[in-house]
Protein backbone atom coordinates (compact mmCIF):
# COMPACT_ATOMS: atom_id res chain seq x y z
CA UNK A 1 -3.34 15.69 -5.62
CA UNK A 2 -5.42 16.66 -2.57
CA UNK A 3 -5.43 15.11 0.38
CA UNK A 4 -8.92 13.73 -0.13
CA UNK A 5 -7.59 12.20 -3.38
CA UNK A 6 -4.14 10.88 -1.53
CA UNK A 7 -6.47 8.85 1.25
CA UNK A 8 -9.42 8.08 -1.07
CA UNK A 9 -7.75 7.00 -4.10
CA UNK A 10 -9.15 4.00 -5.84
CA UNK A 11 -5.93 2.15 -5.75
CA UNK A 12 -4.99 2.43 -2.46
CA UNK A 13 -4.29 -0.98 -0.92
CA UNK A 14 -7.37 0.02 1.49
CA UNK A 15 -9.87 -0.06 -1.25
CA UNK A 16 -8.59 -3.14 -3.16
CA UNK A 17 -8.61 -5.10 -0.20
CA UNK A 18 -12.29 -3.48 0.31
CA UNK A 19 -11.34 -1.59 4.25
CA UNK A 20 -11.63 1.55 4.61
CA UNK A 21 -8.57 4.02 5.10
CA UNK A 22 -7.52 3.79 8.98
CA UNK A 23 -4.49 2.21 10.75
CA UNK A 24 -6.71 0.27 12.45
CA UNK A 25 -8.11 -3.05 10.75
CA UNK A 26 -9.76 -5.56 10.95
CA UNK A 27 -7.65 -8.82 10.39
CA UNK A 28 -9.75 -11.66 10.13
CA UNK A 29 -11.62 -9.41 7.35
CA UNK A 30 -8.27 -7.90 5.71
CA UNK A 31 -7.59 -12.21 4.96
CA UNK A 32 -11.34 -13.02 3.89
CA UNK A 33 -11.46 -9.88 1.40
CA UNK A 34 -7.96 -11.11 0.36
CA UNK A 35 -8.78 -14.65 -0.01
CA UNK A 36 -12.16 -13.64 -2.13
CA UNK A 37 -10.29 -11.25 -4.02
CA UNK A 38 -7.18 -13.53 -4.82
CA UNK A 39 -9.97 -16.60 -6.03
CA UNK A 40 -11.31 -14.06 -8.08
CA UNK A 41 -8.46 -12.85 -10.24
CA UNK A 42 -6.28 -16.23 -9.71
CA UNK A 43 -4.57 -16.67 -13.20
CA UNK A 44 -5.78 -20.24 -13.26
CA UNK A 45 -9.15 -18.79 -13.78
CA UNK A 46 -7.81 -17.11 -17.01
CA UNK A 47 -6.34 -19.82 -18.59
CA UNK A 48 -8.13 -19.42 -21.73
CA UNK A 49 -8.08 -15.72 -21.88
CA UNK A 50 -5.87 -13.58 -23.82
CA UNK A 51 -2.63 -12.74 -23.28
CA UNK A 52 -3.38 -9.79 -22.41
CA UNK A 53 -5.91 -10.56 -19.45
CA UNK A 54 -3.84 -13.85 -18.36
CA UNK A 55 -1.10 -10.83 -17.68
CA UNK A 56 -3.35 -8.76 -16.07
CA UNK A 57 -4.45 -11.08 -13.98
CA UNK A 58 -1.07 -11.97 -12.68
CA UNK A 59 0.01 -7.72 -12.19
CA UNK A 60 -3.32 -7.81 -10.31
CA UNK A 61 -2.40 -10.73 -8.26
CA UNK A 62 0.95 -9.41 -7.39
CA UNK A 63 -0.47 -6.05 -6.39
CA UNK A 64 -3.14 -7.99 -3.77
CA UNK A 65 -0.13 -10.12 -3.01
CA UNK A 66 1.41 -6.43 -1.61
CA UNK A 67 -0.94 -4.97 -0.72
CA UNK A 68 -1.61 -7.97 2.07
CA UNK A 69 2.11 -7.77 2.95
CA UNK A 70 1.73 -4.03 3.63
CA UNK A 71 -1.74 -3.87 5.55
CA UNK A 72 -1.08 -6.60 7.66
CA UNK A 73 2.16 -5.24 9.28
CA UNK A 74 2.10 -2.48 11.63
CA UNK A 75 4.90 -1.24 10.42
CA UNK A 76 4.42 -1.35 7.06
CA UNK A 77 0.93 -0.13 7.25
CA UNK A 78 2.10 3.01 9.15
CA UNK A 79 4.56 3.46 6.52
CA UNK A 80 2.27 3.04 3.42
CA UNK A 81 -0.06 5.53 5.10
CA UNK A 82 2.62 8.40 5.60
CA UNK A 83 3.43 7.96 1.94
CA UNK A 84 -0.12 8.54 0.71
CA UNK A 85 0.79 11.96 2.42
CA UNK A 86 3.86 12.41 0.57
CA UNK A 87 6.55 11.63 3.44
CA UNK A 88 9.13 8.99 2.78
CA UNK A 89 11.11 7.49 6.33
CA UNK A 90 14.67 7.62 5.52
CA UNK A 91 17.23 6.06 7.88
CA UNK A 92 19.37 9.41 8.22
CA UNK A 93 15.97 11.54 9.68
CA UNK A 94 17.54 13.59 12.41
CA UNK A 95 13.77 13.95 14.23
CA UNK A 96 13.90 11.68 16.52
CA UNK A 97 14.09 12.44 20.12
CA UNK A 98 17.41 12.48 21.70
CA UNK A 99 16.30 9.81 24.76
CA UNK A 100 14.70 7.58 22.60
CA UNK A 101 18.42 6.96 20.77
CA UNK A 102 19.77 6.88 24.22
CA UNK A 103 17.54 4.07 25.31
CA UNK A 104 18.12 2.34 22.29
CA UNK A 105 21.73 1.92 22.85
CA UNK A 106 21.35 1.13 26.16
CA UNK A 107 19.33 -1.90 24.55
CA UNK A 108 20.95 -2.59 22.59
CA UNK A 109 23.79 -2.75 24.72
CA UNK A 110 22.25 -5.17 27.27
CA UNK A 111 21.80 -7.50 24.32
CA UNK A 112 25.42 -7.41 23.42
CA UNK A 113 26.06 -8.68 26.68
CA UNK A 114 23.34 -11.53 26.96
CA UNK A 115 26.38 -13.84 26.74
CA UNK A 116 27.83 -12.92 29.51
CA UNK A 117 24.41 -13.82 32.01
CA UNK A 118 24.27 -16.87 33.87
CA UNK A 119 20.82 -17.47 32.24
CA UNK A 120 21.26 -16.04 28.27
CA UNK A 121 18.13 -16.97 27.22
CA UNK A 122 16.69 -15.51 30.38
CA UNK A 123 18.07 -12.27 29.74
CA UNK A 124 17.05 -12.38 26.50
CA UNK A 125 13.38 -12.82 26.81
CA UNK A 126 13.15 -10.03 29.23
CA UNK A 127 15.03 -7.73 26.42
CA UNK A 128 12.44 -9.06 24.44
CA UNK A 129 8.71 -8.52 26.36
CA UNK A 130 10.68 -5.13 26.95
CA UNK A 131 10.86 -4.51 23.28
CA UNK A 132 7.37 -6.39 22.05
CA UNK A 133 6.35 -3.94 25.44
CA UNK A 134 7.64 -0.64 23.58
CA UNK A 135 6.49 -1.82 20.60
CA UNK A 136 2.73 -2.00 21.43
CA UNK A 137 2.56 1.04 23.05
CA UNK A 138 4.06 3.21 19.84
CA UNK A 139 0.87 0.81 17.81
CA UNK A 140 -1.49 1.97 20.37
CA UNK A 141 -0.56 5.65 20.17
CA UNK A 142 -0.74 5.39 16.12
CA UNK A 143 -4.01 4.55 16.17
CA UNK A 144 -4.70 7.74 17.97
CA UNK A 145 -2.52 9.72 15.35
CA UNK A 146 -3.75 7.94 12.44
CA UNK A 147 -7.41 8.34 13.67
CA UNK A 148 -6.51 12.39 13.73
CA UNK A 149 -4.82 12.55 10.80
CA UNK A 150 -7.33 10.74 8.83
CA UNK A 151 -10.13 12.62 10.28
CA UNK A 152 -8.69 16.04 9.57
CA UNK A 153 -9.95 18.03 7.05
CA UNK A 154 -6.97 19.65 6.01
CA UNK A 155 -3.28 18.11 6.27
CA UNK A 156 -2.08 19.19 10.07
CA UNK A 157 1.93 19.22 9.48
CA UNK A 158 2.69 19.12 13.34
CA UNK A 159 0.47 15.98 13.54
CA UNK A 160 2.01 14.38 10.58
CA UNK A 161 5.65 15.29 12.02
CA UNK A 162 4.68 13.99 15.50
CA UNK A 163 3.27 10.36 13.68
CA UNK A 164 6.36 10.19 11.28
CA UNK A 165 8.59 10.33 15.01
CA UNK A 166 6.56 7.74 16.40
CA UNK A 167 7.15 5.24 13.36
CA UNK A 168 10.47 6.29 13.14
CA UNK A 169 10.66 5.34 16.58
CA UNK A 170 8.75 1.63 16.12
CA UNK A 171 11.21 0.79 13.03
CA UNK A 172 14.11 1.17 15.12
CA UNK A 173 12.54 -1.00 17.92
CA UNK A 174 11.41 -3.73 14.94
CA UNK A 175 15.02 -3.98 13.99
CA UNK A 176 16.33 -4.15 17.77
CA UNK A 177 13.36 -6.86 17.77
CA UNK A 178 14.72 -8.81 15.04
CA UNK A 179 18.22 -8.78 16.44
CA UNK A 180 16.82 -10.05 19.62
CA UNK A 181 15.47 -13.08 17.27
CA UNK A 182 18.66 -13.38 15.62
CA UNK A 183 20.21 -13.45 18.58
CA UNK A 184 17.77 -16.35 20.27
CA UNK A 185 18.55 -18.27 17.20
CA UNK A 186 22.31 -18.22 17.85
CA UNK A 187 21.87 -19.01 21.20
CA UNK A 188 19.58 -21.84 20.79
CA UNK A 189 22.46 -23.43 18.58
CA UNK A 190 24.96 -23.38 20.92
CA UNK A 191 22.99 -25.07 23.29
């Protein structure tokens, strides 16, 4: 499949949401397109079709169902559009930069020890802006990356190496995000 194909493909989650290809999106129009699309092909609408089309109906719903999940998430987006280039994240990839781990366990260090603060809580929402902080800043440089790599003619491997870092890098910091959130949770108990 070319690359043309691989971003262009008619059953991208892009094109049956009705965006076009990009990182960046449109939100409020990603939930209208949804919204029309979902009243469309609701199986309550095909409750006196066939079998057949009553089942289609529900794989089709399912598939706009994921396709939301996917497009709406940073993340997830960033993910989805690596794999329309053939690169699957797995959590043993030895690429990423040798600070970036160091920084992350001295977070995640700091957030071990949020008991130990006079003000927990405290503590913990400045791990937090930190991380939402870090966060935002790997989005922001994707939509640079995205914007080249979806401009290119041709597949540029360096670029494509140098995005799959940077998501690497913002799936570590969503998991160090959701242990922060954990971790608010437990402390709001014991209060």
């Amino acid at each position: 499949m070319t690359d043309s194909i691989k971003k262009n493909h008619p059953d991208n989650y892009f094109s049956l949401l009705g965006l076009p290809v990009s990182f960046s999106i449109d939100k409020e129009t990603l939930t209208t397109n949804y919204h029309d699309i979902q009243k469309s092909i609701h199986p309550d609408k095909f409750a006196n079709a066939t079998d057949r089309e009553r089942c289609l109906s529900v794989q089709k719903a399912a598939q706009i169902n994921d396709a939301l999940q996917t497009l709406k998430n940073p993340l997830q987006r960033s993910i989805y559009l690596l794999s329309r280039y053939g690169i699957e994240l797995g959590e043993n990839n030895n690429s990423i930069d040798p600070a970036f781990l160091m920084e992350q366990m001295e977070l995640r260090e700091n957030l071990s020890q949020v008991n130990d603060k006079d003000d927990p809580l405290g503590e913990l929402d400045t791990i937090l802006d930190d991380v939402k902080s870090r966060i935002n800043k790997i989005i922001s440089g994707l939509e640079n990356l995205f914007h080249e790599l979806l401009s290119a003619d041709e597949q540029d491997d360096e670029l494509l190496k140098k995005t799959s870092a940077q998501v690497l890098k913002m799936q570590f910091l969503n998991r160090l995000q959701e242990e922060c959130l954990d971790k608010e949770e437990d402390l709001a108990d014991q209060l």
